[in-house]
C-alpha atoms as a PDB file:
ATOM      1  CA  UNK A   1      53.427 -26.809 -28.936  1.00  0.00           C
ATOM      2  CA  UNK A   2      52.819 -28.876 -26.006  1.00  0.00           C
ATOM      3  CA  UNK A   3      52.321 -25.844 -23.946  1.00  0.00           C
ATOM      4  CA  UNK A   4      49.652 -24.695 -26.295  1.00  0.00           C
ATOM      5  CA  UNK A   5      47.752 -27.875 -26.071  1.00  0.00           C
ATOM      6  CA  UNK A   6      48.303 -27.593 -22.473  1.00  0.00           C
ATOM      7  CA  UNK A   7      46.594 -24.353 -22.218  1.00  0.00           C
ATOM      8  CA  UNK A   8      43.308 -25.150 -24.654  1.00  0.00           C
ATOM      9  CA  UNK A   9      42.974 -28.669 -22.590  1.00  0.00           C
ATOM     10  CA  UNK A  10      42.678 -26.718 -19.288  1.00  0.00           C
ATOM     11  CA  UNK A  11      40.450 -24.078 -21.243  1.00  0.00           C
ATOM     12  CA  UNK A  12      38.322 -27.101 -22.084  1.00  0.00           C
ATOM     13  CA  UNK A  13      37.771 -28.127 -18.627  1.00  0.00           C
ATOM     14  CA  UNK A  14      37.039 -25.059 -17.189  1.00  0.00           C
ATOM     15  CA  UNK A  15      34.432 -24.330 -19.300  1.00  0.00           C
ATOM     16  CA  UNK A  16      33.193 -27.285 -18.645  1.00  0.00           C
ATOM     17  CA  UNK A  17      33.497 -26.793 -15.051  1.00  0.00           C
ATOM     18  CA  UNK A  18      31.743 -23.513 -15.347  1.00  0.00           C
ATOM     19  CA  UNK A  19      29.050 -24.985 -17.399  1.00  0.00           C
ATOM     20  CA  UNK A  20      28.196 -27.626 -14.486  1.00  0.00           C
ATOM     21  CA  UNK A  21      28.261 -25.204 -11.906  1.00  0.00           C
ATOM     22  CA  UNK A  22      25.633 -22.948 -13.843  1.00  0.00           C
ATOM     23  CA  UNK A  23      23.303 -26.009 -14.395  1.00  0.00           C
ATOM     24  CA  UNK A  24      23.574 -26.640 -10.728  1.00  0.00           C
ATOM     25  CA  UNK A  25      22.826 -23.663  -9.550  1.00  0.00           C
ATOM     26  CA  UNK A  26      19.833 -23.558 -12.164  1.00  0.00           C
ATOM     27  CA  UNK A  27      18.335 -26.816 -10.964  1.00  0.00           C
ATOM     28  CA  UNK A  28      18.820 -25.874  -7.164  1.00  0.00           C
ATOM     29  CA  UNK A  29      15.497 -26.632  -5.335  1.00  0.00           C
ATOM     30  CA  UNK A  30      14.579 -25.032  -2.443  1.00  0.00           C
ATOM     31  CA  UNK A  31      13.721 -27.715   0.170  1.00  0.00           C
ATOM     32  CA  UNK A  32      12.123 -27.249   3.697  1.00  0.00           C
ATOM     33  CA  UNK A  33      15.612 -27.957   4.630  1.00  0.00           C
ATOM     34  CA  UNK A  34      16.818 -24.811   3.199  1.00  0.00           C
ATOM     35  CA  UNK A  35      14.107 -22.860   4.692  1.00  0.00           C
ATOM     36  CA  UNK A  36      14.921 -23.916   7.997  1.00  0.00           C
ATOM     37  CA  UNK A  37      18.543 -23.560   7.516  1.00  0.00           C
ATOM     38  CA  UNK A  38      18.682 -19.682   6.143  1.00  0.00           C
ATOM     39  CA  UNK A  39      16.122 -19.147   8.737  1.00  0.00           C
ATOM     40  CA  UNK A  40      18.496 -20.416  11.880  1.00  0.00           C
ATOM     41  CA  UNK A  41      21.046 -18.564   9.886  1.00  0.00           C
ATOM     42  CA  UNK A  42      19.533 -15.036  11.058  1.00  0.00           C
ATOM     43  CA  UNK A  43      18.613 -14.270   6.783  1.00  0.00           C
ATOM     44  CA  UNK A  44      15.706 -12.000   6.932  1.00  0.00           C
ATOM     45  CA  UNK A  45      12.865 -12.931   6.127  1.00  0.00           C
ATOM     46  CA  UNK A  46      11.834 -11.259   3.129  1.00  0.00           C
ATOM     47  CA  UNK A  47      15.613 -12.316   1.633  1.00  0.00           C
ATOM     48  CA  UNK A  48      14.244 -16.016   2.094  1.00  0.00           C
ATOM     49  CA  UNK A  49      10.531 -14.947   0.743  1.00  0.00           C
ATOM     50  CA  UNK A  50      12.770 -13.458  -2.462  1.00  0.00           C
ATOM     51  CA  UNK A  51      14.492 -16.633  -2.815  1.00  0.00           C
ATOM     52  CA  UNK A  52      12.007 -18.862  -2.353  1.00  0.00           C
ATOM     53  CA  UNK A  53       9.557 -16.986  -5.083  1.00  0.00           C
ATOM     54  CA  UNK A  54      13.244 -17.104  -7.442  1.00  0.00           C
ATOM     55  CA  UNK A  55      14.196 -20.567  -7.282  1.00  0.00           C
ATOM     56  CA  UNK A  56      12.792 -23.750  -7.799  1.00  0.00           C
ATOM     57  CA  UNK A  57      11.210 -25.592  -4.771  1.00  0.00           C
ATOM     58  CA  UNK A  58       9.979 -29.185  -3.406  1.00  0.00           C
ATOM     59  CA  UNK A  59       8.072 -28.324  -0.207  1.00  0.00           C
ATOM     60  CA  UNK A  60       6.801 -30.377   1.844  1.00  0.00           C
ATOM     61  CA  UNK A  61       3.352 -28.670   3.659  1.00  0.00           C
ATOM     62  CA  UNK A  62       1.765 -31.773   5.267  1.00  0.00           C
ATOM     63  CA  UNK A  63       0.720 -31.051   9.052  1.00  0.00           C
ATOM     64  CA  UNK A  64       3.857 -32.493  10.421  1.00  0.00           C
ATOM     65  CA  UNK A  65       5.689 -30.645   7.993  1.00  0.00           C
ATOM     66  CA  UNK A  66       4.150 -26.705   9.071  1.00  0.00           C
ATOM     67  CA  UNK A  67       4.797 -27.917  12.623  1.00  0.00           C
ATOM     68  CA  UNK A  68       8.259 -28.339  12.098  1.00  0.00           C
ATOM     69  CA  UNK A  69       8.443 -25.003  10.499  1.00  0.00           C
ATOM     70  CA  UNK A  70       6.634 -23.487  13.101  1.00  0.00           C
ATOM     71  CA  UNK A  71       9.148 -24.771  15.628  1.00  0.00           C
ATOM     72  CA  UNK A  72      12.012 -23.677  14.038  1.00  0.00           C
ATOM     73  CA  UNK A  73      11.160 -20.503  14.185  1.00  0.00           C
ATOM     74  CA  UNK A  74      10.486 -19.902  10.258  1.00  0.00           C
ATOM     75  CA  UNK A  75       8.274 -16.889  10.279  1.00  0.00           C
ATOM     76  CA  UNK A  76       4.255 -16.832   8.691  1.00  0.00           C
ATOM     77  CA  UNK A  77       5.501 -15.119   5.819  1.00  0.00           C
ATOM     78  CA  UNK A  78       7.732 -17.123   4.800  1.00  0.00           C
ATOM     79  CA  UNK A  79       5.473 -20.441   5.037  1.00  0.00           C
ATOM     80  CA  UNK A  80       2.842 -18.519   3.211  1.00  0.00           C
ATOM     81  CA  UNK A  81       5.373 -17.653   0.384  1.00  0.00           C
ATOM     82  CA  UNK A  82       6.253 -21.864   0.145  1.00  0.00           C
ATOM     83  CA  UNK A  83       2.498 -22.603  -0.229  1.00  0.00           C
ATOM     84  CA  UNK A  84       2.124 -20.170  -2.606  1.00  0.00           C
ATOM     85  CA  UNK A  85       5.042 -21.609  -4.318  1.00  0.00           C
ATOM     86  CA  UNK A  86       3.308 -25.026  -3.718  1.00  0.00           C
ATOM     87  CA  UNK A  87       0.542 -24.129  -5.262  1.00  0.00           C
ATOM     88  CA  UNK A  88       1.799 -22.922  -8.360  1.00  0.00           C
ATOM     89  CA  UNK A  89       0.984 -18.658  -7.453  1.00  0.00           C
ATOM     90  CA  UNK A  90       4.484 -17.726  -7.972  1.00  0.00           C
ATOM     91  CA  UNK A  91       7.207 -18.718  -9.857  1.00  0.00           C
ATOM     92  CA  UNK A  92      11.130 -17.821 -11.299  1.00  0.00           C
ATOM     93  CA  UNK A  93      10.105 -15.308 -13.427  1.00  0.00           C
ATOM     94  CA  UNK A  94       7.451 -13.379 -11.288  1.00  0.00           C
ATOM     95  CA  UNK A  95       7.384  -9.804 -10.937  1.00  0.00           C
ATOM     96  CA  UNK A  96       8.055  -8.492  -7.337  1.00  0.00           C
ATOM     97  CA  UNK A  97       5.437  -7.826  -5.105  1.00  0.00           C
ATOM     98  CA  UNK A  98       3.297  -4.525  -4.585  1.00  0.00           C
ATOM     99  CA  UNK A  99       5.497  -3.013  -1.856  1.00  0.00           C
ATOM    100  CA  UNK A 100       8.499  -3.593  -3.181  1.00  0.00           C
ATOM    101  CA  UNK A 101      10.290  -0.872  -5.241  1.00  0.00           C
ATOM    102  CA  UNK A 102      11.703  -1.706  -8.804  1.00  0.00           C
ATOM    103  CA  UNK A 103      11.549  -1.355 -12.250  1.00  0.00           C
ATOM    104  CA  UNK A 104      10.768   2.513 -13.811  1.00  0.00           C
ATOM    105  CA  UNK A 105       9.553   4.500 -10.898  1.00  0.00           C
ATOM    106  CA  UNK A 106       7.441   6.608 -13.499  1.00  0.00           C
ATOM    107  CA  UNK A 107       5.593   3.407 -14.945  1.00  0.00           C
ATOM    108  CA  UNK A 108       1.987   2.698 -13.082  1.00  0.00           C
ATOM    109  CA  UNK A 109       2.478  -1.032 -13.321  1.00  0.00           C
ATOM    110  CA  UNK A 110       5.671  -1.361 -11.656  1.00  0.00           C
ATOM    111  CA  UNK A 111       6.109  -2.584  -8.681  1.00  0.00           C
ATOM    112  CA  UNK A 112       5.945   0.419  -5.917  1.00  0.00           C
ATOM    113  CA  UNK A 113       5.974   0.778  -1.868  1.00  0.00           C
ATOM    114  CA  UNK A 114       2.946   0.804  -0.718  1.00  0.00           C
ATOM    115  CA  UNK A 115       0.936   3.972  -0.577  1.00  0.00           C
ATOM    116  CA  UNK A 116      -0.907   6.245  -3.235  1.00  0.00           C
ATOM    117  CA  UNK A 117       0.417   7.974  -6.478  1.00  0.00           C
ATOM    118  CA  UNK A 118      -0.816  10.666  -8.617  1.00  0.00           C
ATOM    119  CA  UNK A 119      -0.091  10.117 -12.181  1.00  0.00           C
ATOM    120  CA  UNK A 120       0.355  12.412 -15.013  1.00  0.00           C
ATOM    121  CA  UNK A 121       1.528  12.318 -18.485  1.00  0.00           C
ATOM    122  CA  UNK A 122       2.361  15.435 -20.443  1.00  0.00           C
ATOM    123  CA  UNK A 123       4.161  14.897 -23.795  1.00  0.00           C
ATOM    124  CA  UNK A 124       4.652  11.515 -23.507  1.00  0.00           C
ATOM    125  CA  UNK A 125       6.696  11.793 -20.376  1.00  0.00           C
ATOM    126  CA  UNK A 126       4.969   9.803 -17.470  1.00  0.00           C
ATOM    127  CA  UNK A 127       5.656  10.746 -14.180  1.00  0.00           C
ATOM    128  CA  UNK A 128       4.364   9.159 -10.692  1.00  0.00           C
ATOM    129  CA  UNK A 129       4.036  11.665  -7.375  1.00  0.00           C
ATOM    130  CA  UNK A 130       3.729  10.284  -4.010  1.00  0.00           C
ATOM    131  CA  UNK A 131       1.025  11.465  -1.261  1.00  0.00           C
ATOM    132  CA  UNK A 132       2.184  11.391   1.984  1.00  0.00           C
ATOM    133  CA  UNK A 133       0.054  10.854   4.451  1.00  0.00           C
ATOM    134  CA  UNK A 134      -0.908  13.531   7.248  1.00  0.00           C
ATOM    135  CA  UNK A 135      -2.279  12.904  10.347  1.00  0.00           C
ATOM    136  CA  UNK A 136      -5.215  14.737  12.178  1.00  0.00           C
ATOM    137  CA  UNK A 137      -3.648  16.282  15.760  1.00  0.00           C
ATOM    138  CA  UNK A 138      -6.542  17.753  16.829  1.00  0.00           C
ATOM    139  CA  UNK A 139     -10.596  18.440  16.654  1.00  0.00           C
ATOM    140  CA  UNK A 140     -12.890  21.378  17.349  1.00  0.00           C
ATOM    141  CA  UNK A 141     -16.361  20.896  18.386  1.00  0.00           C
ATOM    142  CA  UNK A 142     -18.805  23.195  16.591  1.00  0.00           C
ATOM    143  CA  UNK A 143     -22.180  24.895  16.546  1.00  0.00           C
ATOM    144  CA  UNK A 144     -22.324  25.339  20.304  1.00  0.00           C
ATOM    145  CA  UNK A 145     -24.383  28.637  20.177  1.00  0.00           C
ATOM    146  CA  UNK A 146     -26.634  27.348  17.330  1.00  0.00           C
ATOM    147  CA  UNK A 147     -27.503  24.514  19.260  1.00  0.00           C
ATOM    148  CA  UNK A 148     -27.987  27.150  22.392  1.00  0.00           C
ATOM    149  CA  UNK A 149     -30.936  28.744  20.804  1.00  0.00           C
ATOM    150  CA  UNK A 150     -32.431  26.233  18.634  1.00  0.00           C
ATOM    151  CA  UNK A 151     -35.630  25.196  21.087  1.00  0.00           C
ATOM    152  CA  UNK A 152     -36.565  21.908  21.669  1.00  0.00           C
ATOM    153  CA  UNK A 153     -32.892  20.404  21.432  1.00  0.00           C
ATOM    154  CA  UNK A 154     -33.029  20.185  17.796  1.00  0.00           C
ATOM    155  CA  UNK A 155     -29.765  22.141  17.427  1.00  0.00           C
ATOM    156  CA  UNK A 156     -26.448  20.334  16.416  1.00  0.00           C
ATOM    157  CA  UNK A 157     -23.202  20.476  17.555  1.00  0.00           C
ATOM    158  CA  UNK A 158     -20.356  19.117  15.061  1.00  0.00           C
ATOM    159  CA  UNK A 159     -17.081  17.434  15.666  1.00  0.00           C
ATOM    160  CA  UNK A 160     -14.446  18.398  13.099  1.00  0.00           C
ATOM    161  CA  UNK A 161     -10.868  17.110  12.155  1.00  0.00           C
ATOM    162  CA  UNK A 162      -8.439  19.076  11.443  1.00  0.00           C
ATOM    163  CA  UNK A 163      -5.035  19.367   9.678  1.00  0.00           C
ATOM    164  CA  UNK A 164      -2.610  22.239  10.134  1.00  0.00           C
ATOM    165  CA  UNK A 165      -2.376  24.400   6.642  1.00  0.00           C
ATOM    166  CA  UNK A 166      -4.720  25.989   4.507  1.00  0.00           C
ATOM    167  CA  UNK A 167      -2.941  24.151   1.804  1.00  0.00           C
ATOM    168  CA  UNK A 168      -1.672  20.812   1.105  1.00  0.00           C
ATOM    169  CA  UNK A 169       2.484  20.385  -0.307  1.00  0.00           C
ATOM    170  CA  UNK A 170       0.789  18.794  -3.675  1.00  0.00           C
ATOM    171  CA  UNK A 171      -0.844  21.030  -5.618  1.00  0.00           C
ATOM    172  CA  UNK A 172      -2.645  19.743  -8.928  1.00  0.00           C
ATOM    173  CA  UNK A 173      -3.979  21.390 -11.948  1.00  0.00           C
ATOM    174  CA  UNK A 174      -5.759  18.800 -13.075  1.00  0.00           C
ATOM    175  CA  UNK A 175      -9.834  18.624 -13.041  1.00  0.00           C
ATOM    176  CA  UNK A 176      -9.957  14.704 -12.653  1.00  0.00           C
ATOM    177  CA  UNK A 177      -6.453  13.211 -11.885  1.00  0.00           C
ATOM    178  CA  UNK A 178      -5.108  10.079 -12.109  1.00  0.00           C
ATOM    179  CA  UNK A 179      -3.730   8.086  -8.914  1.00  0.00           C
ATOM    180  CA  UNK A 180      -2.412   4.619  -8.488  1.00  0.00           C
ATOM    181  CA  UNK A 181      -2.956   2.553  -4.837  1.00  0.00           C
ATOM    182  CA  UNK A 182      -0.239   0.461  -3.815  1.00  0.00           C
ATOM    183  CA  UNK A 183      -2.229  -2.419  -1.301  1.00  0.00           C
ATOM    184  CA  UNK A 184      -1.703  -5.528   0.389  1.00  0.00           C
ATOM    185  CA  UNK A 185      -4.376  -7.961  -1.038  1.00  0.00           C
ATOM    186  CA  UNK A 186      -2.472 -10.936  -0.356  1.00  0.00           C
ATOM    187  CA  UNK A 187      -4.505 -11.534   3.041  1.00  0.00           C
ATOM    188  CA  UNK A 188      -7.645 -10.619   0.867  1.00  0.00           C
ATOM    189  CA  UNK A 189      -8.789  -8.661   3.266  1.00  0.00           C
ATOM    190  CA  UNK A 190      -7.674 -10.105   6.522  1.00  0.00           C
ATOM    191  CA  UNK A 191      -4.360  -7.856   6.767  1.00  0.00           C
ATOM    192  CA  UNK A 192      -4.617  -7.539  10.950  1.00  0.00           C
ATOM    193  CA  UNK A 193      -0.797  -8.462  10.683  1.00  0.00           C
ATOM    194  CA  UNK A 194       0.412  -6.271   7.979  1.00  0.00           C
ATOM    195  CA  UNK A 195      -1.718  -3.044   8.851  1.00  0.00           C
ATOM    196  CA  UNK A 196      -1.192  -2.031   4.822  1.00  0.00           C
ATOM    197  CA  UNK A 197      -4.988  -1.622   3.093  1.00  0.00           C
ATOM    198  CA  UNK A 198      -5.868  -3.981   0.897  1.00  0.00           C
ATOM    199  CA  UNK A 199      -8.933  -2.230  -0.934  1.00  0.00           C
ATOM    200  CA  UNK A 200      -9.821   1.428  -2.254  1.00  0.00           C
ATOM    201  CA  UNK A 201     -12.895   0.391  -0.718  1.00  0.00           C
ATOM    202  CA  UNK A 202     -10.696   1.616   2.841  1.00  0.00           C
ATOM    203  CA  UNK A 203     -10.507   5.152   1.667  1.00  0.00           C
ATOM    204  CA  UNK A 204     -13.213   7.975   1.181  1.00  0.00           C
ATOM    205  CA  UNK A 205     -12.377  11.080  -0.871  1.00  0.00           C
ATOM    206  CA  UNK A 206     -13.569  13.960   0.856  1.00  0.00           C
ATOM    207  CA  UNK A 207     -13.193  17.998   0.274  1.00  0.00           C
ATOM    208  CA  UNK A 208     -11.663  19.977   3.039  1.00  0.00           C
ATOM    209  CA  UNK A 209     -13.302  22.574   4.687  1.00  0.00           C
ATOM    210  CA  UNK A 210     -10.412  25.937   4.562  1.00  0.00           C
ATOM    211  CA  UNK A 211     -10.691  28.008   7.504  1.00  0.00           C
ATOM    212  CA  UNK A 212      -7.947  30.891   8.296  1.00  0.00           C
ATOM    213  CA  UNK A 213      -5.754  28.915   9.572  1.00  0.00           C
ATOM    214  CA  UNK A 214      -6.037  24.978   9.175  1.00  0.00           C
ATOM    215  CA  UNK A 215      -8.534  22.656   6.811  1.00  0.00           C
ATOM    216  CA  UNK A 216     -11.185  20.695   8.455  1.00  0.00           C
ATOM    217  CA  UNK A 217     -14.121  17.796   7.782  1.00  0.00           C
ATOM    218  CA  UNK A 218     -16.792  17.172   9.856  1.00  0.00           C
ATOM    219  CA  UNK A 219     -16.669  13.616  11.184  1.00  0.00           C
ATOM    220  CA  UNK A 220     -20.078  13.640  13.641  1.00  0.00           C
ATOM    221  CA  UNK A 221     -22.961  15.580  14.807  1.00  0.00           C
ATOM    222  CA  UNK A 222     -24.911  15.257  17.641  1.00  0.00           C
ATOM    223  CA  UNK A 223     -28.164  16.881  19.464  1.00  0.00           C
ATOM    224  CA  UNK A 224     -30.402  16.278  22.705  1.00  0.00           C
ATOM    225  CA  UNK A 225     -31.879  13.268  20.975  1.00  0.00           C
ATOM    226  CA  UNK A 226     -28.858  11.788  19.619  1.00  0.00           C
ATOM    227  CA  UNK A 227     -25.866  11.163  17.112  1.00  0.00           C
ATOM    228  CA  UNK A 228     -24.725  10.285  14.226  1.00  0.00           C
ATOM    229  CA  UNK A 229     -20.919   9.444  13.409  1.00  0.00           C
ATOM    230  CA  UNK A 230     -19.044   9.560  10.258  1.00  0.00           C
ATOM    231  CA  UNK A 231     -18.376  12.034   7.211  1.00  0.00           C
ATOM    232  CA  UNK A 232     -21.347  14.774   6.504  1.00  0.00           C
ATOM    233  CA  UNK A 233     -22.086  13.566   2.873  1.00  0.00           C
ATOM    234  CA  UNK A 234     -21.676  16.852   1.656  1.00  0.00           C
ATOM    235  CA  UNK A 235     -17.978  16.140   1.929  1.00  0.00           C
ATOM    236  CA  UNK A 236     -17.859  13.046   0.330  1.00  0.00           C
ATOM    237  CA  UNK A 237     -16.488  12.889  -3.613  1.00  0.00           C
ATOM    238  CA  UNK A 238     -17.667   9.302  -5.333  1.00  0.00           C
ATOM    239  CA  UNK A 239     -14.639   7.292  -7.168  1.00  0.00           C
ATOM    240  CA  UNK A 240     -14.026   4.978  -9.011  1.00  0.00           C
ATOM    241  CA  UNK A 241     -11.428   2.224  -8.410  1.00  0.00           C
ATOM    242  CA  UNK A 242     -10.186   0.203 -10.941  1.00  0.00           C
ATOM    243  CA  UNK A 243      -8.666  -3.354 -10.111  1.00  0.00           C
ATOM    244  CA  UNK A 244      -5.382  -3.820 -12.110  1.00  0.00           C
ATOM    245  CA  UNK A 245      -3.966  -6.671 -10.533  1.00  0.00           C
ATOM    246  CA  UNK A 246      -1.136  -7.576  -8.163  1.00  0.00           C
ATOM    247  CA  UNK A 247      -2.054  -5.006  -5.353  1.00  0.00           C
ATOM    248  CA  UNK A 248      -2.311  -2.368  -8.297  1.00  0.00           C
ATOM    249  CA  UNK A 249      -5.813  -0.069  -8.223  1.00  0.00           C
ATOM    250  CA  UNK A 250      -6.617   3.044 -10.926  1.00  0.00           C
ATOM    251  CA  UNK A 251      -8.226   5.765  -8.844  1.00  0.00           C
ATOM    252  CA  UNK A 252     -10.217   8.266 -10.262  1.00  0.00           C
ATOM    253  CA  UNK A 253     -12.779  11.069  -9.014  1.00  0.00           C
ATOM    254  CA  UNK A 254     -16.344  10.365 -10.883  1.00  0.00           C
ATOM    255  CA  UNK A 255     -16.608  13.875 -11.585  1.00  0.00           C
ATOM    256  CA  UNK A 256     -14.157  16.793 -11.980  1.00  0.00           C
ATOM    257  CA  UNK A 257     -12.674  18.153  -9.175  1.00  0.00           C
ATOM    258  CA  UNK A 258     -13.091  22.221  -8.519  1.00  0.00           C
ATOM    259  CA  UNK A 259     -10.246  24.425  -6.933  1.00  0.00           C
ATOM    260  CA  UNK A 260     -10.032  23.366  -3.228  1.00  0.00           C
ATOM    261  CA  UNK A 261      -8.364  21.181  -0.706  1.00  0.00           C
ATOM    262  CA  UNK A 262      -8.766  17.238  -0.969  1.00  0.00           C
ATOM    263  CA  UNK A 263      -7.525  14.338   0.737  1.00  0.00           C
ATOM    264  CA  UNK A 264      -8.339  10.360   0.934  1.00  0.00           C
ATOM    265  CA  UNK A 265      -8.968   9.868   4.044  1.00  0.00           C
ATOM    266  CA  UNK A 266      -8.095   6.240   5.328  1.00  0.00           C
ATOM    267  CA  UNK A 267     -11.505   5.333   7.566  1.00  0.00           C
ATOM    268  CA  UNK A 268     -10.147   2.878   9.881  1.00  0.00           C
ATOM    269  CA  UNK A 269      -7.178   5.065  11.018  1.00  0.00           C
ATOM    270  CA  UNK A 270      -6.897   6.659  14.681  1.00  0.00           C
ATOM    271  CA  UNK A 271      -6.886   3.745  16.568  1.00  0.00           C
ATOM    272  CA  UNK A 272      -9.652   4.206  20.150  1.00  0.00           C
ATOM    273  CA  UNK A 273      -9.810   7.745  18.864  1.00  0.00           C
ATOM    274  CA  UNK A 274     -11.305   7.639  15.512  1.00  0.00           C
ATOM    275  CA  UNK A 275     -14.540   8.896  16.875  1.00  0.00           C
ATOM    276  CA  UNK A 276     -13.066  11.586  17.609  1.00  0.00           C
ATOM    277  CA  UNK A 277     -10.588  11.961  14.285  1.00  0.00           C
ATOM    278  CA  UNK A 278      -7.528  12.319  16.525  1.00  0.00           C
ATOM    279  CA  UNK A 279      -4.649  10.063  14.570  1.00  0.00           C
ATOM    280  CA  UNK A 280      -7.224  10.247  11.550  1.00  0.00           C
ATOM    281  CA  UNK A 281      -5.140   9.878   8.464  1.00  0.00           C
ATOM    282  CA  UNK A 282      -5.405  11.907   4.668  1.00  0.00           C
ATOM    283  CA  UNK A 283      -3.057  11.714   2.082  1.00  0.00           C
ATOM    284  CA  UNK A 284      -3.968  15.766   0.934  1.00  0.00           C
ATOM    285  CA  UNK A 285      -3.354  17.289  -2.244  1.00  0.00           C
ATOM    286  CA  UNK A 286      -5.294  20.698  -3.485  1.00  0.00           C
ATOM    287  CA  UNK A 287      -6.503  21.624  -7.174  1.00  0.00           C
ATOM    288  CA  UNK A 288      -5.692  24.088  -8.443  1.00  0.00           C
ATOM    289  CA  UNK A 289      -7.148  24.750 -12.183  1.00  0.00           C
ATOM    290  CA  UNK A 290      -5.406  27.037 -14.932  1.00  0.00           C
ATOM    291  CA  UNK A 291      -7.715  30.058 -15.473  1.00  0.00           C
END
């Protein structure tokens, strides 16, 4: 009998001791202290950006305060996710970030790497489809002969980018598919540092050219008086982009698509040779309609 009583009194305080250790860990409150600490401890970053957009927090962000962040070594990123915090933008129960995979992989509003999706849903079955991007080796320089025998200098010569393939991996049979952007719009804009897009507004939609061997878009032309850079309009396709909030973007062509090659092209990608497409980047897909 003793032993019985014995055994439900040390039930009693373990429970009890369980109980307080689960409150504790509830009420912990991240602290610049902390911040600092997992940060000298080697944690990487984005471990202490998770836990401070998880827990509780009491940050102090005066001047003196960033400076002593800053000296610590606690990286941008992680003092931008404590004023956030600070200011109320995130909290326990938010949803991870746009460029973080989770959730249903097949659900638009999830949470995805960054990048673009197409979407479809057939039957009630949703599925998402990355594009990956491909990047322009090479150009060819057009028109040569036209310009030749045009008089008066009139004639043009075109610059073209190029991508290997008639055809792109992703094939679609859809007239006017669905695709979801994955951005950074935390910098609103100013994303020097991340390099991620933060705006549909980055991309143009434009229909390949297919020659025998490779797909191309004309990128500049040029004659004795002068030139003019960018896409030839008649390879543009309008879009529309539709904000959905946290990084999330509905893209969809304004008109239907016809059989062909397509890719978004992101503008400000090449680097010091953009003007001449080299390093350009597409995410290609073709359409191809059901007769």
């Amino acid at each position: 009998m003793k032993n019985l009583r014995f055994l439900q009194f040390f039930l009693v305080v373990a429970f009890c001791l369980g109980a307080t250790f689960v409150a504790e860990a509830q009420d912990e409150t991240m602290t610049n202290d902390e911040v600092i600490s997992l940060t000298s401890a080697g944690l990487n970053k984005s471990l202490i950006v998770n836990k401070i957009r998880t827990s509780k927090s009491k940050f102090d962000l005066s001047t003196d305060a960033l400076i002593r962040l800053k000296k610590a070594g606690v990286a941008d990123d992680v003092v931008a996710a404590m004023l956030e915090a600070k200011s109320g933008a995130t909290t326990a129960s938010s949803v991870a970030p746009v460029g973080t995979a989770s959730g249903n992989p097949n659900d638009p509003m999830s949470p995805h790497d960054f990048g673009i999706y197409m979407f479809e849903e057939k039957n009630g079955e949703k599925t998402m489809t990355q594009l990956m991007p491909n990047v322009s080796a090479q150009n060819r320089t057009g028109g040569g002969l036209t310009a030749a025998i045009t008089p008066f200098g009139l004639g043009k010569t075109k610059t073209k980018a190029n991508l290997p393939g008639i055809t792109a991996k992703l094939q679609i049979k859809e007239a006017q598919p669905v695709f979801y952007f994955y951005l950074d719009t935390k910098s609103g804009g100013l994303n020097t540092s991340s390099g991620i897009p933060s705006t549909p507004n980055e991309f143009t939609l434009i229909k390949f050219n297919v020659r025998s061997d490779n797909r191309e878009v004309t990128i500049s032309k040029q004659n004795a008086y002068g030139g003019k850079g960018g896409l030839s309009d008649e390879y543009v396709i309008p879009f529309n982009a539709e904000n959905m909030g946290n990084g999330i973007f509905k893209v969809t062509p304004t008109a239907s698509l016809k059989n062909g090659e397509y890719g978004f092209y992101l503008i400000n990608s090449g680097g010091s040779n953009t003007s001449a497409a080299v390093g350009a980047k597409f995410f290609d897909f073709g359409v191809r309609l059901t007769p």
